[in-house]
Protein backbone atom coordinates (compact mmCIF):
# COMPACT_ATOMS: atom_id res chain seq x y z
CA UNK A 1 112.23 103.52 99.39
CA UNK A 2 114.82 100.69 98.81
CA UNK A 3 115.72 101.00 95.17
CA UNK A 4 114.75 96.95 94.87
CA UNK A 5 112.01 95.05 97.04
CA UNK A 6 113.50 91.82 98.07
CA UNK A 7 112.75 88.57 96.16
CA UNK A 8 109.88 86.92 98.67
CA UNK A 9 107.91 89.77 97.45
CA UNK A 10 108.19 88.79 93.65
CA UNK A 11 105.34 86.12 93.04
CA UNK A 12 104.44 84.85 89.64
CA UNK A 13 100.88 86.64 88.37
CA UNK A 14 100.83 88.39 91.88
CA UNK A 15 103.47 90.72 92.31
CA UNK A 16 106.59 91.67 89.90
CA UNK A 17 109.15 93.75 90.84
CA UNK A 18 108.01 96.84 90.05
CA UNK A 19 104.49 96.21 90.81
CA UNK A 20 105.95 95.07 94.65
CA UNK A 21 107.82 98.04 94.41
CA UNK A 22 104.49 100.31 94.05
CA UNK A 23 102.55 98.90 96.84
CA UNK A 24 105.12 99.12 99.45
CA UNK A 25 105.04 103.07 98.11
CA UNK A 26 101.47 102.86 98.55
CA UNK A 27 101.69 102.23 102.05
CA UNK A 28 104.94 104.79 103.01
CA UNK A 29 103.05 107.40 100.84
CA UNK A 30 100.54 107.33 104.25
CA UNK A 31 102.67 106.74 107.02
CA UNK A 32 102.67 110.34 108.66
CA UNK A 33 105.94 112.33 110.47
CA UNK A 34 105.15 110.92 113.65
CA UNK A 35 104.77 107.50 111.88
CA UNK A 36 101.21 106.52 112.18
CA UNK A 37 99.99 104.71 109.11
CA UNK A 38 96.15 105.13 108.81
CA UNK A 39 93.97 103.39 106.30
CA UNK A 40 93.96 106.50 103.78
CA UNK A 41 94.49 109.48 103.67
CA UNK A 42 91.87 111.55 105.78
CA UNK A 43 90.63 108.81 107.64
CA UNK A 44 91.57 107.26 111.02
CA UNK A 45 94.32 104.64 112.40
CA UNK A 46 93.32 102.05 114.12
CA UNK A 47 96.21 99.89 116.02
CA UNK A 48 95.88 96.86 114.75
CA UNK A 49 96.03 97.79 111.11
CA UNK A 50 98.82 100.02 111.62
CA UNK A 51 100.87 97.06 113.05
CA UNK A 52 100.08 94.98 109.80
CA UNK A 53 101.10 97.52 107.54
CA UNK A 54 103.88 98.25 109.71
CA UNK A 55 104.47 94.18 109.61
CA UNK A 56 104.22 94.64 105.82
CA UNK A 57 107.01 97.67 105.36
CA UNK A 58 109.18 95.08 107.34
CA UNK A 59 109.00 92.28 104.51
CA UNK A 60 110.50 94.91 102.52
CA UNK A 61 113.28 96.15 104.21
CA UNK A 62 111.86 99.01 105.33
CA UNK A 63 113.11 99.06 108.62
CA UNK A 64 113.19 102.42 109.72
CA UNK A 65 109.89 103.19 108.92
CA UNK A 66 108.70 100.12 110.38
CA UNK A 67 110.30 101.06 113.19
CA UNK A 68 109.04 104.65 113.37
CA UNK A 69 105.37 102.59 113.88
CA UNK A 70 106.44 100.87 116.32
CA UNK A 71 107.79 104.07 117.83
CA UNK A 72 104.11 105.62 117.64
CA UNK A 73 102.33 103.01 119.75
CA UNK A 74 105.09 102.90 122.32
CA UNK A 75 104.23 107.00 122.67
CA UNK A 76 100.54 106.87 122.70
CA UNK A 77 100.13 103.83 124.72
CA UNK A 78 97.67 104.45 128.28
CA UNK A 79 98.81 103.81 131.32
CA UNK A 80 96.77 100.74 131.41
CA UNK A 81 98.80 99.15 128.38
CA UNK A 82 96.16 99.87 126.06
CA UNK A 83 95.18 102.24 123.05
CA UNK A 84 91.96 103.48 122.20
CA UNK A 85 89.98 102.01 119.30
CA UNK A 86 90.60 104.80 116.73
CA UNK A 87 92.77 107.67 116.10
CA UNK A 88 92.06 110.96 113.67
CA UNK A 89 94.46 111.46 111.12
CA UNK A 90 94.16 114.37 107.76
CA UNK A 91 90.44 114.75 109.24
CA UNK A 92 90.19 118.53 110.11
CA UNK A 93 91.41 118.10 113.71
CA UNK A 94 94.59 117.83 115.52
CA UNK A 95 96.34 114.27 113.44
CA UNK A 96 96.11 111.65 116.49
CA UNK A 97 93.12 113.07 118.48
CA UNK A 98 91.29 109.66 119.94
CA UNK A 99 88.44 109.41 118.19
CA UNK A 100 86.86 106.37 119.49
CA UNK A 101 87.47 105.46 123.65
CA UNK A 102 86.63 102.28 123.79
CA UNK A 103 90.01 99.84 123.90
CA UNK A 104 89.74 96.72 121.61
CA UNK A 105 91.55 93.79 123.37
CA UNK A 106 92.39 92.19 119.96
CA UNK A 107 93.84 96.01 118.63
CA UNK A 108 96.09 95.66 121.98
CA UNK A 109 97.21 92.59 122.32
CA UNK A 110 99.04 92.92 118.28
CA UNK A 111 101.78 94.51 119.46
CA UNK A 112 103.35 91.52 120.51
CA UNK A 113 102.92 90.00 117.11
CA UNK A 114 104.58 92.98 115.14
CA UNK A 115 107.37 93.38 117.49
CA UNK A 116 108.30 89.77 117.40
CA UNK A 117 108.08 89.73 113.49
CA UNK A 118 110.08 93.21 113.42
CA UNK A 119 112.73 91.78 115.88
CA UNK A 120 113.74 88.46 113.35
CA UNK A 121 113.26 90.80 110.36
CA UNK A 122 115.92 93.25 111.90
CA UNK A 123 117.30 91.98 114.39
CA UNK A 124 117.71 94.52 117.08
CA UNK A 125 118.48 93.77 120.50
CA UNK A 126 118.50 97.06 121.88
CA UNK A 127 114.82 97.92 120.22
CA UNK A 128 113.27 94.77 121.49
CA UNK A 129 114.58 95.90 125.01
CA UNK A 130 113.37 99.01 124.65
CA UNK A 131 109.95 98.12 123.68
CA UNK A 132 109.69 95.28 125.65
CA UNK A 133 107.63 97.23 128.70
CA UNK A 134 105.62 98.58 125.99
CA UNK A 135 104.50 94.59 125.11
CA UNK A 136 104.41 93.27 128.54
CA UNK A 137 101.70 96.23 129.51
CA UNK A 138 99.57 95.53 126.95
CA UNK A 139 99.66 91.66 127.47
CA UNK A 140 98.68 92.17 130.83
CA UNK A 141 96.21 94.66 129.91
CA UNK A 142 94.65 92.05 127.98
CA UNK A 143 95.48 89.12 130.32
CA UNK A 144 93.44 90.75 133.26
CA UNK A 145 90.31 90.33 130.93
CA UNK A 146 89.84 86.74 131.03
CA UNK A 147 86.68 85.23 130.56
CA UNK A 148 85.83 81.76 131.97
CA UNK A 149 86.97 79.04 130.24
CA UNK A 150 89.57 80.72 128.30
CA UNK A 151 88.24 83.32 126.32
CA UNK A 152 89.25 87.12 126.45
CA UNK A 153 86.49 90.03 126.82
CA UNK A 154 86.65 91.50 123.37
CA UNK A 155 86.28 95.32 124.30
CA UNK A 156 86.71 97.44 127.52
CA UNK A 157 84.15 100.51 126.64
CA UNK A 158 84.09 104.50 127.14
CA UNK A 159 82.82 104.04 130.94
CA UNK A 160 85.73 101.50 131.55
CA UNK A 161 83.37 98.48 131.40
CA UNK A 162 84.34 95.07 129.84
CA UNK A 163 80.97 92.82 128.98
CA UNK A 164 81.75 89.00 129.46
CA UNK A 165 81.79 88.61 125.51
CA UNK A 166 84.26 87.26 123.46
CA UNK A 167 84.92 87.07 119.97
CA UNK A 168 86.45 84.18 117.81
CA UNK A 169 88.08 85.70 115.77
CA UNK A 170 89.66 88.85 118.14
CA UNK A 171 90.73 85.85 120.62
CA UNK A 172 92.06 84.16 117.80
CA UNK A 173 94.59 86.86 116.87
CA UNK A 174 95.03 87.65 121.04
CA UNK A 175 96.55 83.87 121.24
CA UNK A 176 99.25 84.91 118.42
CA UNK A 177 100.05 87.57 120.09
CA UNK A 178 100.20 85.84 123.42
CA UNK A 179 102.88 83.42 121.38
CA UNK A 180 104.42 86.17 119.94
CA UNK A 181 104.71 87.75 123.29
CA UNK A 182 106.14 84.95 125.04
CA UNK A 183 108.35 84.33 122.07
CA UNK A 184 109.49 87.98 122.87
CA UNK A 185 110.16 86.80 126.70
CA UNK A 186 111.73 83.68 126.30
CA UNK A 187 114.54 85.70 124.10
CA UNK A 188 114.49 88.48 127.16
CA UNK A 189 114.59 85.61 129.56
CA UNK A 190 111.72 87.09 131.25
CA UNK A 191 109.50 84.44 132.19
CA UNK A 192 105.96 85.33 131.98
CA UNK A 193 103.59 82.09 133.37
CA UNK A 194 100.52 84.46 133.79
CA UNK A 195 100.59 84.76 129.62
CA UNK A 196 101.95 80.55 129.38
CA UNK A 197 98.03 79.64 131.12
CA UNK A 198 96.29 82.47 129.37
CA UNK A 199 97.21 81.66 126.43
CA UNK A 200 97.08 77.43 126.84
CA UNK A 201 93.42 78.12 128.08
CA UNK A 202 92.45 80.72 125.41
CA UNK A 203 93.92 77.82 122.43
CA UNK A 204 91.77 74.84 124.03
CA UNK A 205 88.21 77.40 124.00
CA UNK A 206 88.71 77.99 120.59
CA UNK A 207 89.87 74.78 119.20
CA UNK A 208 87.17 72.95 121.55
CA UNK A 209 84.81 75.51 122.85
CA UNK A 210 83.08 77.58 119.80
CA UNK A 211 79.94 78.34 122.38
CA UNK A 212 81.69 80.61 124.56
CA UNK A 213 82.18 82.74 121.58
CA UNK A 214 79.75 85.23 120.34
CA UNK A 215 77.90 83.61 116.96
CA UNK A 216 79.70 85.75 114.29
CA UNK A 217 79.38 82.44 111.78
CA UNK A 218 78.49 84.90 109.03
CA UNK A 219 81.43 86.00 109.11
CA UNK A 220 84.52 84.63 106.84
CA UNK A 221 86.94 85.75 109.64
CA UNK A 222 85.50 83.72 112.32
CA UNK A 223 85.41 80.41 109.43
CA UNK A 224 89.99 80.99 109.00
CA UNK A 225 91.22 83.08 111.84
CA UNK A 226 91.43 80.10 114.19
CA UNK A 227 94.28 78.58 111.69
CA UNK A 228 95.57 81.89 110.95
CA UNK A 229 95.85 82.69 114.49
CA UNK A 230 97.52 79.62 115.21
CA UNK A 231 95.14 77.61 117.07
CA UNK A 232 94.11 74.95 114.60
CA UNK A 233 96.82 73.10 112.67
CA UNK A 234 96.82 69.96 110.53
CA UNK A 235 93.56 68.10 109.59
CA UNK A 236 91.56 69.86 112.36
CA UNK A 237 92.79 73.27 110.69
CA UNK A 238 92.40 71.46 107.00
CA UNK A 239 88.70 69.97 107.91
CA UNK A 240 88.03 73.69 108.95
CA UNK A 241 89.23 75.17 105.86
CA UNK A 242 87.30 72.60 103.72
CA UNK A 243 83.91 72.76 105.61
CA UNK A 244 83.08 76.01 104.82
CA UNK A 245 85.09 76.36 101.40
CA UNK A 246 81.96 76.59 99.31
CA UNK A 247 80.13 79.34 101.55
CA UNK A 248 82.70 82.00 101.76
CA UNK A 249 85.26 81.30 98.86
CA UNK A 250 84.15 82.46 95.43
CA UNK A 251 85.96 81.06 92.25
CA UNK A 252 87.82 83.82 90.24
CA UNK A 253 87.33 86.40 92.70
CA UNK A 254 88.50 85.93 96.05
CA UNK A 255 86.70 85.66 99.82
CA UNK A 256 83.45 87.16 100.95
CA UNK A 257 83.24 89.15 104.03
CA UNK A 258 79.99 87.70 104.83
CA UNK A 259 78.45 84.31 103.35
CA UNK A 260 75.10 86.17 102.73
CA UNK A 261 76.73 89.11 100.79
CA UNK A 262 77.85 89.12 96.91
CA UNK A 263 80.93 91.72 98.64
CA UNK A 264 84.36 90.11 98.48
CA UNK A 265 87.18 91.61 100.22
CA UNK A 266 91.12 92.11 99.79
CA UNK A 267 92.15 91.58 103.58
CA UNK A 268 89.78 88.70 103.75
CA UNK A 269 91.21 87.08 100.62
CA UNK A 270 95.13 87.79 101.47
CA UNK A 271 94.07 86.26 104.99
CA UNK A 272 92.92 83.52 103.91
CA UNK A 273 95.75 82.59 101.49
CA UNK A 274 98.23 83.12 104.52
CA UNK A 275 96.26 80.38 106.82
CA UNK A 276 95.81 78.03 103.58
CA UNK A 277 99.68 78.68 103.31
CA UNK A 278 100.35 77.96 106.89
CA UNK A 279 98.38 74.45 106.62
CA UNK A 280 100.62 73.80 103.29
CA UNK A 281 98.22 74.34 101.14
CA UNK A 282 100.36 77.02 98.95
CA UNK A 283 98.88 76.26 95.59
CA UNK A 284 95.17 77.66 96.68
CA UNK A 285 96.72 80.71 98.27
CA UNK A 286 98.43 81.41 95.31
CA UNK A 287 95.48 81.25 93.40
CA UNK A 288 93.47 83.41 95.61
CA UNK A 289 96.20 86.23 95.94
CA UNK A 290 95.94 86.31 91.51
CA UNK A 291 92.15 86.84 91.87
CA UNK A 292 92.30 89.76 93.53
CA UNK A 293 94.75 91.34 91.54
CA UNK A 294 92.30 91.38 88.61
CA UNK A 295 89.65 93.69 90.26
CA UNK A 296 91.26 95.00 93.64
CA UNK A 297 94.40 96.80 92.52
CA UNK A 298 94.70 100.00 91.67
CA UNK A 299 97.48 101.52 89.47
CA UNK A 300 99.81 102.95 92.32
CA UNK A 301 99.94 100.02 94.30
CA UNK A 302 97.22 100.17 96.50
CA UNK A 303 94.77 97.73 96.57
CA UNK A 304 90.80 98.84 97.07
CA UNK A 305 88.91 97.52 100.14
CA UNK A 306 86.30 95.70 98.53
CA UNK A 307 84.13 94.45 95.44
CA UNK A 308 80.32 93.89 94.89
CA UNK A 309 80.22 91.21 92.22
CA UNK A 310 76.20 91.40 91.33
CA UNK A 311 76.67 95.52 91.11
CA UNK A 312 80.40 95.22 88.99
CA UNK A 313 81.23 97.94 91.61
CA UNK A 314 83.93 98.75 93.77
CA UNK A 315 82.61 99.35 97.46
CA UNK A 316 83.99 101.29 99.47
CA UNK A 317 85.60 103.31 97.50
CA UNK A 318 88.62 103.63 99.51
CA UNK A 319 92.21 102.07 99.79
CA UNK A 320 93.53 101.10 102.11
CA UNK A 321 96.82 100.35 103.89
CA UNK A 322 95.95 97.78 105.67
CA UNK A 323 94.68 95.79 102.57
CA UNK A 324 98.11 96.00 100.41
CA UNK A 325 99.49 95.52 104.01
CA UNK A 326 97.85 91.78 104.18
CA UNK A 327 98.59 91.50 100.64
CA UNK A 328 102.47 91.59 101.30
CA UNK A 329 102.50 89.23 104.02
CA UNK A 330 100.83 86.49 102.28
CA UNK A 331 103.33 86.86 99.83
CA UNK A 332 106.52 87.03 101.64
CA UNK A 333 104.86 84.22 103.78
CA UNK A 334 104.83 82.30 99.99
CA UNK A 335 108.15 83.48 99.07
CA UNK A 336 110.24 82.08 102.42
CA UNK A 337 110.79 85.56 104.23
CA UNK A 338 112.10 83.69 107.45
CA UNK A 339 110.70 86.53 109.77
CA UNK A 340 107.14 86.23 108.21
CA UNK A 341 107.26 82.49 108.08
CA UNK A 342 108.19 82.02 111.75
CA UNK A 343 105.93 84.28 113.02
CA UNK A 344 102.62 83.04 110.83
CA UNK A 345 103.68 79.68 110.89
CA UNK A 346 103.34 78.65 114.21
CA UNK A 347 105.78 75.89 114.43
CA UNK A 348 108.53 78.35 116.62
CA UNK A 349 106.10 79.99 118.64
CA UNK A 350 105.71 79.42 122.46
CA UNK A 351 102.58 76.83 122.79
CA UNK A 352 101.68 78.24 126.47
CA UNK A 353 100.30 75.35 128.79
CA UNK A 354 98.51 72.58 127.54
CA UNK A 355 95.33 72.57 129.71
CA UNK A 356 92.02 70.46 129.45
CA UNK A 357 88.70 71.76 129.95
CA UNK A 358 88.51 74.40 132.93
CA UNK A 359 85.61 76.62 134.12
């Protein structure tokens, strides 16, 4: 590792140097040879997680091994631009035997978003280049599962079969990447309008359509991903935020998973900080990310998954990468990293077309 972690990962009562220092180990300590980063060790990858902790070892200079991520996906991707939902890794079997065959639209589309962010942390003209197939399969993959009215279908299944379902928050994160991906095209100069209508119809569903979602409303990730994921911005993204404060937030110890459950969560929390960030509201993220330093991290770095606050009792207990992987990027979003900030922000993405209601 880099013998110092750059400053927007230094964040009063969050992350000092060394302590920065110690998670980014946390998560290169997992990345394999063939650079798959799975949650832990002996568990399975998944590819949306591995692109945020890949997103992650970017805010830290870790280029190469970012890179080497990015290298993985590119090999393992099906012919159809997508991966499966899960991956083996350290579990008694041959390290990337698909474990789960279903394809995750959401888990596909994320691509775009890491290479984009690994592009203005590096860079690299001739990587984007050579990825760029790699992100124009799998947002057509996920492009030829529209919905009516906008939405994506959230999963194609082991039999090949894609229900006419969405999910908020999965579409949420599918129209950053759609950004991201036209971001990637406009810089290419390879115009993509197919993604421009997707992406203008899949913003106006889930700023102004929550019924053709599936009711996930227990769920804290369905409450912030639509600011997070770039749909919602100023007071529509702040009433949002403010509405369901009280249900999901708790004081002193970060974000529930779900409003019924005394279980708060790291990714949830470190989420949530980087959409409060993104609508300027800095000062609560802040806050937030120093909660869960009290009861989430662990010694090396590593942050645990989850705590139940009426048991005092860490659940699952696991660590994982994807955790201290959310972790950094809220951070370096707070400190100014320019790559992280453009690419969370919003403000320099592609919009796509601005479309009214359609059927």
């Amino acid at each position: 590792m880099t013998a110092a972690v750059p400053e927007v990962l230094l964040l009063d009562g969050v992350l000092d140097a060394e302590q920065a220092a110690r998670t980014v180990r946390s998560i290169l300590t997992e990345q394999q040879s063939d650079g798959a980063i799975p949650w832990f060790t002996g568990h399975h990858l998944d590819p949306w997680d591995h692109t945020e902790a890949a997103m992650a070892l970017d805010t830290a200079g870790e280029h190469a091994a970012a890179e080497a991520a990015y290298r993985w996906l590119a090999a393992r991707q099906n012919p159809d631009g997508s991966w499966y939902a899960a991956y083996a890794y350290g579990q008694g079997g041959t390290d990337g035997a698909v474990t789960d065959h279903a394809k995750e639209t959401n888990f596909c589309a994320y691509v775009a978003v890491g290479v984009w962010h690994h592009h203005l942390s590096t860079g690299d003209d001739a990587f984007l280049e050579w990825i760029w197939p790699v992100v124009r399969r799998a947002l057509d993959f996920i492009v030829g599962l529209r919905l009516p009215g906008g939405p994506i279908s959230w999963r194609v299944d082991e039999h090949g079969e894609a229900p006419d379902e969405a999910l908020l928050t999965g579409s949420s994160s599918i129209l950053h990447a759609l950004r991201c991906g036209l971001a990637v095209a406009d810089y290419l100069e390879e115009p993509q309008p197919d993604w421009e209508l997707a992406a203008g119809r899949l913003r106006h569903a889930i700023a102004h359509h929550p019924e053709r979602f599936l009711d996930k409303d227990r769920y804290s990730m369905d409450w912030y991903y639509p600011v997070l994921g770039t749909a919602l911005r100023g007071p529509a993204a702040l009433e949002r935020i403010e509405r369901d404060w009280d249900r999901f937030v708790v004081p002193g110890l970060g974000v529930r998973c779900v409003s019924d459950r005394p279980w708060v969560t790291g990714g949830e929390s470190a989420e949530l900080a980087m959409a409060l960030w993104a609508v300027g509201e800095s000062d609560r993220a802040v806050e937030i990310l120093r909660w869960i330093q009290k009861h989430l991290r662990h010694s090396d770095g590593s942050y645990w998954t989850g705590y139940v606050f009426e048991d005092d009792a860490i659940w699952p207990e696991e660590r994982t990468t994807w955790t201290a992987g959310a972790l950094l990027l809220a951070v370096a979003a707070l400190g100014g990293d320019p790559a992280t900030v453009t690419v969370f922000g919003g403000d320099q993405l592609p919009t796509g077309l601005v479309v009214q209601d359609c059927c």
